[in-house]
Protein backbone atom coordinates (compact mmCIF):
# COMPACT_ATOMS: atom_id res chain seq x y z
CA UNK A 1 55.95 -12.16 -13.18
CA UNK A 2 55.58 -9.49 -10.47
CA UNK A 3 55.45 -10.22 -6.55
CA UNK A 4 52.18 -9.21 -6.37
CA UNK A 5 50.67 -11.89 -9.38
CA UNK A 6 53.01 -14.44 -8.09
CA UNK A 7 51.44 -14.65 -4.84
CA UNK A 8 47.89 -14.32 -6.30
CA UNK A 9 48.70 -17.76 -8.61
CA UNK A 10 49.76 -19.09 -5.04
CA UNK A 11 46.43 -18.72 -3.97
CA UNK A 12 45.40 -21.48 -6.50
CA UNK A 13 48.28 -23.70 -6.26
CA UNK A 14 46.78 -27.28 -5.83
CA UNK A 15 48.04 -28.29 -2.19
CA UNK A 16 47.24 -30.65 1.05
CA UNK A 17 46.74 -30.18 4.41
CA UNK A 18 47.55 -32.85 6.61
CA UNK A 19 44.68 -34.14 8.91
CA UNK A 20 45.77 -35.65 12.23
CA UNK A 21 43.54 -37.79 14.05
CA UNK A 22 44.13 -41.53 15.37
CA UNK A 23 43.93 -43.43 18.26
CA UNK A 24 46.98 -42.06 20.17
CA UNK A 25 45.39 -38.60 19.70
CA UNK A 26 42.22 -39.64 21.16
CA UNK A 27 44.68 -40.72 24.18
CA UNK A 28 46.26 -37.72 24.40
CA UNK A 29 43.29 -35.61 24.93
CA UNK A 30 41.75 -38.27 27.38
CA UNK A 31 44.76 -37.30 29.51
CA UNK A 32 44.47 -34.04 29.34
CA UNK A 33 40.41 -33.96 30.04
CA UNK A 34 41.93 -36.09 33.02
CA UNK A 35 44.51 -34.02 34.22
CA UNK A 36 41.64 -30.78 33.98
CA UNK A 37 39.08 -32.89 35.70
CA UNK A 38 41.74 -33.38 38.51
CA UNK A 39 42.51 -29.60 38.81
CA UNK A 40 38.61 -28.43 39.20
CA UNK A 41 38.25 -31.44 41.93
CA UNK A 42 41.75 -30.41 43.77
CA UNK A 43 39.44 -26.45 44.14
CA UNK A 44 36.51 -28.45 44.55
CA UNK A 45 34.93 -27.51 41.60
CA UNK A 46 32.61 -29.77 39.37
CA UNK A 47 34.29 -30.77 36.50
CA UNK A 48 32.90 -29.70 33.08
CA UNK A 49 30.61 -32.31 31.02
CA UNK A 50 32.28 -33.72 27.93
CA UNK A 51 31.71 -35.55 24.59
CA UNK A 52 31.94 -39.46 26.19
CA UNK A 53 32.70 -40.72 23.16
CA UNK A 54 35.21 -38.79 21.58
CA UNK A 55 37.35 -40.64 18.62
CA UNK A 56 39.41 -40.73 15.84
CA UNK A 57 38.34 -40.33 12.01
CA UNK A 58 40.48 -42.70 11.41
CA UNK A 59 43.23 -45.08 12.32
CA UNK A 60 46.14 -43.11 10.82
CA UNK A 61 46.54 -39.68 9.25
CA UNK A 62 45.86 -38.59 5.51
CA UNK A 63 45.44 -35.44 3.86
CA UNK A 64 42.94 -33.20 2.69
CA UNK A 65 43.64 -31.80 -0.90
CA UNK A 66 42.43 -27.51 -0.48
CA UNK A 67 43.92 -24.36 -2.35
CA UNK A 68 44.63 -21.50 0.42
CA UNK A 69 42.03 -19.43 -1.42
CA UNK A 70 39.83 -22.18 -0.45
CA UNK A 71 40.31 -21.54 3.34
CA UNK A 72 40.00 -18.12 2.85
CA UNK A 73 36.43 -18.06 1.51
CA UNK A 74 35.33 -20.92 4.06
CA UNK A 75 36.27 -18.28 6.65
CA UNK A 76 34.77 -16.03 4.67
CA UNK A 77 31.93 -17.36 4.43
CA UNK A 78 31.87 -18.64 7.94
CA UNK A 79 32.10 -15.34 9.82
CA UNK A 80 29.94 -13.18 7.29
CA UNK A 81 27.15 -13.04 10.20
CA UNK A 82 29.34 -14.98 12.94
CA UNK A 83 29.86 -11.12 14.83
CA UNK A 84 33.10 -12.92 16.59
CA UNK A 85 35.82 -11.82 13.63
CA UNK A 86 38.13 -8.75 13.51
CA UNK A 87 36.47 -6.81 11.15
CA UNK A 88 33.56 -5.93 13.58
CA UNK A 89 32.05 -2.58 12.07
CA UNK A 90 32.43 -3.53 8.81
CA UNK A 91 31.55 -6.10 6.51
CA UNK A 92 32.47 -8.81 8.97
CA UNK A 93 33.44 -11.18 6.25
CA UNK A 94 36.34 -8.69 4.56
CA UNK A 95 38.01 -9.67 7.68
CA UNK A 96 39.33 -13.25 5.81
CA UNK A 97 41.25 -11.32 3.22
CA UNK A 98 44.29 -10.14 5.55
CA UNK A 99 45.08 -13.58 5.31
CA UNK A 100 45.97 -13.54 1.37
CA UNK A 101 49.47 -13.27 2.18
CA UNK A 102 49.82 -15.18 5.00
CA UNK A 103 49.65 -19.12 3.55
CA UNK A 104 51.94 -20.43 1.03
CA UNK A 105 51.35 -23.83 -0.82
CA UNK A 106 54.61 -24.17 -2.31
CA UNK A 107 57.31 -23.96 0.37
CA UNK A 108 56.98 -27.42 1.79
CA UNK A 109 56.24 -29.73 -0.75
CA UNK A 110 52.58 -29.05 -2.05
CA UNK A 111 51.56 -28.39 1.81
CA UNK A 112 49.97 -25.83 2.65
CA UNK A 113 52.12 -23.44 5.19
CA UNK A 114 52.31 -20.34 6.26
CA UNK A 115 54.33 -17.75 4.82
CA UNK A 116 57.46 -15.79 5.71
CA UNK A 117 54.52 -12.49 6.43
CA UNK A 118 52.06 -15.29 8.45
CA UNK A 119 55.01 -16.27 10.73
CA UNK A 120 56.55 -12.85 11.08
CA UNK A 121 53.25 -11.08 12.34
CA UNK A 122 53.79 -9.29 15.91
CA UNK A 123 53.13 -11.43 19.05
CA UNK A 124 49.84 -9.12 19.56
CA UNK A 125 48.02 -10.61 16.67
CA UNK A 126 49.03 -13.80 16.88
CA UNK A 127 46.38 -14.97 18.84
CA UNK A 128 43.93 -13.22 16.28
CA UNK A 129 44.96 -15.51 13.43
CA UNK A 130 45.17 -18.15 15.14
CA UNK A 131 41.77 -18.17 15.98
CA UNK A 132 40.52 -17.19 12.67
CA UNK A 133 42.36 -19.92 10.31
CA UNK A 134 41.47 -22.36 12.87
CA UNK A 135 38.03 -21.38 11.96
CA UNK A 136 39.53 -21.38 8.26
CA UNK A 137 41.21 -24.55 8.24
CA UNK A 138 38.77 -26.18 10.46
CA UNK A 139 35.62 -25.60 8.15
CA UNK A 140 37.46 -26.31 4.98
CA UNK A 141 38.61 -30.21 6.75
CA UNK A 142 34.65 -30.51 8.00
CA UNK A 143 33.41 -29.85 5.14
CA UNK A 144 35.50 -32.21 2.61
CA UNK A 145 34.83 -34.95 5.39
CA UNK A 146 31.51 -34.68 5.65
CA UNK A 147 31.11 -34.61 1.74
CA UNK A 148 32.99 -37.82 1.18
CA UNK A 149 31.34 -39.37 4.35
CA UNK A 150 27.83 -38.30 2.29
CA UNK A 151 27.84 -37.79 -1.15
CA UNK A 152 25.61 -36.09 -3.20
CA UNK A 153 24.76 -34.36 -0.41
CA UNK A 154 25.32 -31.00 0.31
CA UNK A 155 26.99 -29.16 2.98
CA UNK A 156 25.95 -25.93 4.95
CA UNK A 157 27.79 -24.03 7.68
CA UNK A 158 26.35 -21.73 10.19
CA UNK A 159 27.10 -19.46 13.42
CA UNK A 160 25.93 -21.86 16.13
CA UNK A 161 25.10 -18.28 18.79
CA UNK A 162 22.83 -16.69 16.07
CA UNK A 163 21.13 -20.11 15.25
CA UNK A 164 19.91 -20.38 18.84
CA UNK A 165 18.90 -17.09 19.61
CA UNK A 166 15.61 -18.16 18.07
CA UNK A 167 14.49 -21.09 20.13
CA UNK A 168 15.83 -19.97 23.40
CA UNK A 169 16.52 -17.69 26.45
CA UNK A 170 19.47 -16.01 26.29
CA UNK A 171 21.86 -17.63 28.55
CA UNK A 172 25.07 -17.48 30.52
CA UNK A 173 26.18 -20.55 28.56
CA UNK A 174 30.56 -20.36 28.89
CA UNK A 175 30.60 -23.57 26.21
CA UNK A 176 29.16 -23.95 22.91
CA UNK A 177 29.31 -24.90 19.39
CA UNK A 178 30.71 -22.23 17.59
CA UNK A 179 29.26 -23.80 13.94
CA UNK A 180 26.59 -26.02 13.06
CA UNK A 181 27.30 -28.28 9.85
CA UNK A 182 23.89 -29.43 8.09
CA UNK A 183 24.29 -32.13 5.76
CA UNK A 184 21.21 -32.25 3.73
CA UNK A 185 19.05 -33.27 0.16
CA UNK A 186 16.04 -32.07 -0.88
CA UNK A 187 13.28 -34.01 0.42
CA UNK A 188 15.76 -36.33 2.37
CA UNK A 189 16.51 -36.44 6.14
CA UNK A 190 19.50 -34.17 7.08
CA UNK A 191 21.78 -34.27 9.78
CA UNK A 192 23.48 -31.71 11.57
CA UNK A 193 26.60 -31.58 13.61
CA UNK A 194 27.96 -29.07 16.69
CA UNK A 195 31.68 -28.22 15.63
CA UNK A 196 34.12 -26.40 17.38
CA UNK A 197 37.70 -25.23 16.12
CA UNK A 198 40.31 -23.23 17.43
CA UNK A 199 43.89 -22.94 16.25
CA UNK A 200 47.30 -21.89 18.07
CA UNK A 201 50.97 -21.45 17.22
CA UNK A 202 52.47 -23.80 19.60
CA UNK A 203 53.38 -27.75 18.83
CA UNK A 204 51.38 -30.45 18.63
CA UNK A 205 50.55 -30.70 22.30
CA UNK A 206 49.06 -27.55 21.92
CA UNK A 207 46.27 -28.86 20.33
CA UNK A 208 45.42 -31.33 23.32
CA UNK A 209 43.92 -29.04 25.97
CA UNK A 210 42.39 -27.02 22.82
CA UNK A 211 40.25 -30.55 21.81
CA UNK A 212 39.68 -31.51 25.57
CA UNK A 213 37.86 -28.04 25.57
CA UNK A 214 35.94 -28.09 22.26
CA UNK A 215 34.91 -31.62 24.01
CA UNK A 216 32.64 -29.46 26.38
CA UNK A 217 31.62 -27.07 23.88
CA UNK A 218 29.84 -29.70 21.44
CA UNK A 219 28.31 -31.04 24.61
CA UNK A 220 26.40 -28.09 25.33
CA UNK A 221 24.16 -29.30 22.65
CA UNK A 222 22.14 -31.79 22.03
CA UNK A 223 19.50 -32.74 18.86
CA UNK A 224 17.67 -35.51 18.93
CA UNK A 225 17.64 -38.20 21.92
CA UNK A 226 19.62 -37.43 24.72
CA UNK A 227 23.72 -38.01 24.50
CA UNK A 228 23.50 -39.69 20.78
CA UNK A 229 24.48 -36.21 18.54
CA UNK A 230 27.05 -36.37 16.90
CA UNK A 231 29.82 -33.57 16.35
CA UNK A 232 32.93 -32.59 15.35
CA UNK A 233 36.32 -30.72 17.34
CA UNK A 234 39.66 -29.42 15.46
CA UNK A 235 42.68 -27.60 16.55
CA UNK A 236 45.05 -26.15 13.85
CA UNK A 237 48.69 -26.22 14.27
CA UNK A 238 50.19 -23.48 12.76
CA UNK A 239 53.56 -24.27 12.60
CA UNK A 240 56.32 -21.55 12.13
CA UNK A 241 59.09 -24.34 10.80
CA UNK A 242 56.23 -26.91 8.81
CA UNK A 243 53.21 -27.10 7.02
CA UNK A 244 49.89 -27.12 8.83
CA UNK A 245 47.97 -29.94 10.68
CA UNK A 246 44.46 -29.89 11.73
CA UNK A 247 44.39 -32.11 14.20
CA UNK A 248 40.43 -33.64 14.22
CA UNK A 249 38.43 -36.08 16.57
CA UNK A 250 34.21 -37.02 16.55
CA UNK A 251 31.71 -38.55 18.55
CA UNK A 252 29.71 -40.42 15.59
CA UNK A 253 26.24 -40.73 17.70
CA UNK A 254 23.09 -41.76 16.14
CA UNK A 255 21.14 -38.53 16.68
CA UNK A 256 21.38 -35.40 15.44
CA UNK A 257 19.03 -36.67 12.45
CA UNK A 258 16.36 -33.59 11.02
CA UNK A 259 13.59 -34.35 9.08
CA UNK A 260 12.41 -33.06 5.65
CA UNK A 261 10.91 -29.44 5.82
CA UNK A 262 11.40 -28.20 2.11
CA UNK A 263 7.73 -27.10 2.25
CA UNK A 264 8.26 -25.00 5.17
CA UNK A 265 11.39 -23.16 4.15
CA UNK A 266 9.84 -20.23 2.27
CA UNK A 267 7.87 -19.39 5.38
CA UNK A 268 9.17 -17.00 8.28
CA UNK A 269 10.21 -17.58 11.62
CA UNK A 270 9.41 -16.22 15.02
CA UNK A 271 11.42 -15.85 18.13
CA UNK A 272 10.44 -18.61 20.62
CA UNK A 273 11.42 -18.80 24.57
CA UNK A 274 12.42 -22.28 25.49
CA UNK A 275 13.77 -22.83 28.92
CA UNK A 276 18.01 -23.97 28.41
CA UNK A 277 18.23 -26.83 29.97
CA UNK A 278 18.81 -30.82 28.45
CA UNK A 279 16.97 -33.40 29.39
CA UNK A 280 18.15 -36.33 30.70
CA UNK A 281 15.74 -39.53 30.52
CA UNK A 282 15.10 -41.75 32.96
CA UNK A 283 17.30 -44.86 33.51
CA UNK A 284 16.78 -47.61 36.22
CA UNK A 285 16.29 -46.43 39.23
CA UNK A 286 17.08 -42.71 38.39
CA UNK A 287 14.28 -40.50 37.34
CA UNK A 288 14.55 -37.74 34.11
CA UNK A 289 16.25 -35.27 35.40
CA UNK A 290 17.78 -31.88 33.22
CA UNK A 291 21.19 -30.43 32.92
CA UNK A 292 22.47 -26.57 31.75
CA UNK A 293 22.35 -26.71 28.09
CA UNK A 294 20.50 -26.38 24.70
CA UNK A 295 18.49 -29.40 23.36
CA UNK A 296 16.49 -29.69 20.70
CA UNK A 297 13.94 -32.57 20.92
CA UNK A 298 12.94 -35.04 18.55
CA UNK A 299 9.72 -33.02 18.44
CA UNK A 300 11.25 -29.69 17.52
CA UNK A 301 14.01 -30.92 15.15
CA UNK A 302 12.07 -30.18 11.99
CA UNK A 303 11.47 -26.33 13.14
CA UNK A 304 15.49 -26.76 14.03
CA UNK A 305 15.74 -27.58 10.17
CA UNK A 306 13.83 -24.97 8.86
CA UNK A 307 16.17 -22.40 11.40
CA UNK A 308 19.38 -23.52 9.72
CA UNK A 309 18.14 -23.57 6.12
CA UNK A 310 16.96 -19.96 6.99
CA UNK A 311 20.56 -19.21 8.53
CA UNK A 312 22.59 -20.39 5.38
CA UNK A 313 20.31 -18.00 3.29
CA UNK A 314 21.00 -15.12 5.31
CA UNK A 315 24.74 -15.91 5.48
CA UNK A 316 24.64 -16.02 1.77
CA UNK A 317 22.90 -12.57 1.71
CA UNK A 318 25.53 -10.99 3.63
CA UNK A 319 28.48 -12.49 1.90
CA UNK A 320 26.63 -10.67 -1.40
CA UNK A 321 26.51 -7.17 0.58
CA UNK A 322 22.62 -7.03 0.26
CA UNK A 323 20.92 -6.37 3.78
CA UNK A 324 17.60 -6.41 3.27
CA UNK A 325 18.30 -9.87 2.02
CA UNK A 326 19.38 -10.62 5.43
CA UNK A 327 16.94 -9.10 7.17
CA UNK A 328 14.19 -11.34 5.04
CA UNK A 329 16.12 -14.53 6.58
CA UNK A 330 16.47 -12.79 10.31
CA UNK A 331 13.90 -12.73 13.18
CA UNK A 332 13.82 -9.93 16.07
CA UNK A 333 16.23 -11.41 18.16
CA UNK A 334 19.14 -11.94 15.38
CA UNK A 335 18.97 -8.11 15.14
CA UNK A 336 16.94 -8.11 12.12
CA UNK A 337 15.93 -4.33 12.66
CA UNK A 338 20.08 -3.98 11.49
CA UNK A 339 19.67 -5.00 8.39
CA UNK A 340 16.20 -3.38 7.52
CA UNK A 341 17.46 0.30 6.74
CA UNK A 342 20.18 1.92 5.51
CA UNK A 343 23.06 2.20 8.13
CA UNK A 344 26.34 4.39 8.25
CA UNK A 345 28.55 3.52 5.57
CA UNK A 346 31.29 1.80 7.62
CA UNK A 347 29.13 -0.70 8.81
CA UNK A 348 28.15 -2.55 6.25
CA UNK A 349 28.50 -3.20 2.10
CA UNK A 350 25.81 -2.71 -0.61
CA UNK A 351 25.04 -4.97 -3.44
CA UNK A 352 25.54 -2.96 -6.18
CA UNK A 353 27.87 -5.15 -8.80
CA UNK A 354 28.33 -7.75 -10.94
CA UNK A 355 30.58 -10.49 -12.90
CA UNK A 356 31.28 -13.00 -14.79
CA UNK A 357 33.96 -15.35 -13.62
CA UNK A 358 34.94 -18.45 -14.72
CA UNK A 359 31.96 -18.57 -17.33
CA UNK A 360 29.21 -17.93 -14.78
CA UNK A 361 27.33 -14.56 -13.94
CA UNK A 362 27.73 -13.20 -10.22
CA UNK A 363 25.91 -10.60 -8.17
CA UNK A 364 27.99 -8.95 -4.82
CA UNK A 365 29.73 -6.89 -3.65
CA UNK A 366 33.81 -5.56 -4.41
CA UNK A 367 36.12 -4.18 -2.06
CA UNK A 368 39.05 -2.17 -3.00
CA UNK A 369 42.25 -2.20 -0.48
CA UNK A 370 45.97 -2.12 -0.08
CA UNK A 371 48.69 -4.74 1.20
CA UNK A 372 51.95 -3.69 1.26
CA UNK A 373 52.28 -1.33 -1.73
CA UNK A 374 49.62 -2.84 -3.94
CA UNK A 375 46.19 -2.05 -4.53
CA UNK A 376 43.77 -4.90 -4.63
CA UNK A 377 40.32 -5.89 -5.61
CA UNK A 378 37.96 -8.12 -4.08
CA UNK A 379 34.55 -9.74 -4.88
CA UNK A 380 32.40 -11.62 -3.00
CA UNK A 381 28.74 -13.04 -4.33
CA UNK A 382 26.36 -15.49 -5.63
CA UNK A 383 25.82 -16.78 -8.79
CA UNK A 384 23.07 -14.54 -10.37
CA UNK A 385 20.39 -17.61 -10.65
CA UNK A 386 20.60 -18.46 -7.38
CA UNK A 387 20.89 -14.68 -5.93
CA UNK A 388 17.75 -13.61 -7.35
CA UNK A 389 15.80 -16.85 -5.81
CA UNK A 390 17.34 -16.52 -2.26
CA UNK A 391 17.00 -12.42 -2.73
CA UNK A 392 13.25 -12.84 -3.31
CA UNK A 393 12.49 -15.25 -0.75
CA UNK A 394 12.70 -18.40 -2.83
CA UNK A 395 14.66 -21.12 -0.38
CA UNK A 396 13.29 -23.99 -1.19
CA UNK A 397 13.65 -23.50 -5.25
CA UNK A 398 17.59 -22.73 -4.14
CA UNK A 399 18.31 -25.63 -2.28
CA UNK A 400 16.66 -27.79 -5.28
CA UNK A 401 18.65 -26.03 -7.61
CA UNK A 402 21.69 -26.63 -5.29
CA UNK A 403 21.30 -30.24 -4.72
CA UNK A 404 20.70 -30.45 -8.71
CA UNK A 405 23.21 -28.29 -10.07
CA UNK A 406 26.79 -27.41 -8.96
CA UNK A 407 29.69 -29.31 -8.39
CA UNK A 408 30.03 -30.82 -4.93
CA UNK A 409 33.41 -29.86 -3.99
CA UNK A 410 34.96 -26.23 -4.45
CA UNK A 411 36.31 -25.26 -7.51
CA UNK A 412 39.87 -22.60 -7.51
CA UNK A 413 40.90 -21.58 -10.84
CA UNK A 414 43.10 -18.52 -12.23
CA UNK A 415 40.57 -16.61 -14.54
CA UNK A 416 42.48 -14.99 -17.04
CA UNK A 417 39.52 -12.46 -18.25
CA UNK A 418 38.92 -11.57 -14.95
CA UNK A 419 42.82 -11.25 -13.97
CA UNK A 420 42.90 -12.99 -11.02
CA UNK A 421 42.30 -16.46 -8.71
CA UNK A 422 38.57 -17.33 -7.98
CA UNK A 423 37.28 -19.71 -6.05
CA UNK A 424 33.77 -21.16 -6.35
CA UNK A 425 31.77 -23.39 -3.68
CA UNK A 426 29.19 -25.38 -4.22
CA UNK A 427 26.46 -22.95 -2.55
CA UNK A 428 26.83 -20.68 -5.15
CA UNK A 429 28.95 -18.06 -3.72
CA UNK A 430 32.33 -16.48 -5.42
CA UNK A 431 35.45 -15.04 -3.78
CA UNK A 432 37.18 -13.37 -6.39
CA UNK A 433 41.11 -11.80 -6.36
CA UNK A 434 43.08 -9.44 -8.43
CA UNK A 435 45.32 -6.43 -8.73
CA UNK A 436 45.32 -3.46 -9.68
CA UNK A 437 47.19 -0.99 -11.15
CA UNK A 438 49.16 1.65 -8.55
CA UNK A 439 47.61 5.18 -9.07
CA UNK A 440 50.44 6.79 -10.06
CA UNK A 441 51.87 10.50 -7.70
CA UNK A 442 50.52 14.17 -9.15
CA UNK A 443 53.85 15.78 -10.77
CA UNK A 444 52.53 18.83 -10.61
């Protein structure tokens, strides 16, 4: 077996990630939201508003069973219209597949790691993946959580920024979500939760001051009544010596709930101009009053729906390569006027091919490139019943098919026709691996 196929069965290996949460945690990052609440006081500054009610999943750790090529197409996925990755000016979501090399899931017993190339990377980049498997790690652990916490539901991931461009002002807002994380059914309630994840290099304690921050991010939003949404903060430790931790804590409030709106998904959306602010009710003595921030009122939370539903579509587009697919899911202000014509070819992908992997037919996009010495091949799409509904504007007949139809965890497999690991999720979509054969040097 050569190098190259070795680590592409790697990719598949079945592994765990360990998921660290727990009361002491939830201590640990009280003291350090203390000890940064001190600091802005001690320059006179007003400390920044937090999650109050930030806890453990659980009482004690446990692990989260996910292939590496798993994490990969989460972040994949995840950043295919998030505009924050590394592979700004082209297809942003190519940008996961530098990481192919960089986990291993057989050097510390089953665990995921990160290999000798992850850990030997320059200090210069360092920062760069860890931000982007935190993302990668972070999503994969939110989304198995969330799917055991609701099953047979289904579980949709979206760039928080682009999701509120179309409700309100553009702000000067320092914290935010960076996702949202819809849990929905057809013709059921849904709920959706602000998460934030980052990831670093250092030890545990490293992840402290990263959670007491994502604690103020989550805040910034609010759906439903007023301090009752719930959310979601992680910090990866990407150790250089172990395997890695995602280290995880929640506020489980009550709101955050959206109501059924399958009759309005097939319908467009315009840009709307709400004033940022959150509004506080009144309490005793103390009259409503509002605070910096996004909030989404009981009153609004079925439009809210309807803008995530319409997100997830046009992330799926763009993980397929087809822009005017994403421009049919966009409005003005999400830069849907990108999408509508042809642009220069580094910018962006075409959907122009298809598969079939693991007995299923695919429409997407490939992408040919080189690691190392070897040339590989990647492909990203949806499955081709599902790409033609979403393509053509059908949402709601997607998301019924959806909630009817595939598995509800991902699915990794080597496919031997195809040559190659593939991983499936339960949207639809396909992240497909293989190699290729070295063009060989002219003699002549």
């Amino acid at each position: 077996m050569s190098k190259l196929e070795a680590t592409l069965r790697g990719l598949v290996e079945p592994s765990s990630v360990v998921v660290s949460s727990g009361e002491d945690l939830a201590g640990k990052v009280e003291a350090a939201i203390a000890r940064e609440d001190k600091r802005c006081k001690e320059k006179q500054q007003v400390p920044l508003r937090r999650k109050p009610r930030l806890g453990p999943l659980s009482s004690k750790e446990g692990h989260v069973e996910l292939a590496p090529l798993s994490v990969i197409h989460a972040l994949g996925r995840a950043i295919s219209l998030d505009r924050q990755g590394a592979a700004r000016g082209l297809a942003e979501h190519w940008g996961c597949l530098k990481y192919l090399w960089a986990l291993d899931a057989r050097e510390v017993s089953g665990q995921i790691s990160l290999s000798g190339e992850g850990r030997s990377i320059q200090q210069q980049y360092k920062r760069l993946q860890s931000e982007e498997l935190g993302v990668g790690f972070g999503l994969a652990v939110v989304e198995r959580l969330l799917r055991d916490l609701y099953p047979d539901h289904s579980v949709s991931v979206v760039p928080a920024e682009l999701a509120l461009r179309v409700g309100w002002i553009r702000t000067k807002l320092k914290y935010r979500p960076r996702f949202f994380a819809e849990v929905w059914r057809p013709g059921e309630e849904a709920r959706v939760f602000p998460v934030f994840c980052k990831g670093h290099h250092g030890r545990r304690s490293g992840s402290y001051p990263q959670l007491a921050s994502a604690s103020a991010h989550v805040e910034a939003v609010h759906v439903g009544p007023w301090n009752q949404t719930p959310a979601l903060v992680l910090s990866t430790e990407l150790s250089a010596k172990g395997p890695v931790v995602v280290h995880a804590l929640h506020d489980d409030g009550d709101g955050g709930v959206l109501p059924e709106r399958e009759g309005k998904l097939d319908t467009s959306l315009q840009d709307l101009s709400r004033p940022p602010h959150i509004t506080r009710p009144a309490e005793g003595n103390k009259p409503e009053s509002t605070m910096t921030g996004i909030h989404v009122l009981p009153r609004h939370s079925g439009w809210f729906r309807h803008v995530l539903a319409r997100m997830d579509a046009a992330g799926l587009m763009a993980f397929t390569g087809d822009g005017e697919g994403i421009a049919r899911y966009l409005t003005k202000r999400q830069g849907k006027k990108y999408y509508e014509k042809p642009g220069h070819a580094a910018v962006g992908t075409l959907q122009n091919v298809g598969h079939e992997l693991l007995g299923t037919r695919f429409e997407g996009t490939d992408h040919v490139f080189r690691i190392g010495g070897d040339r590989i091949e990647a492909f990203s799409g949806l499955s081709a019943e599902f790409f033609e509904l979403v393509k053509s504007g059908c949402l709601r007949e997607y998301r019924e098919k959806v909630g009817a139809g595939l598995p509800r965890r991902p699915h990794v497999a080597w496919d031997e026709f195809w040559g190659g690991p593939v991983s499936v999720r339960p949207d639809g979509s396909v992240l497909a691996i293989r190699g290729l054969p070295t063009k060989k040097k002219c003699s002549c």
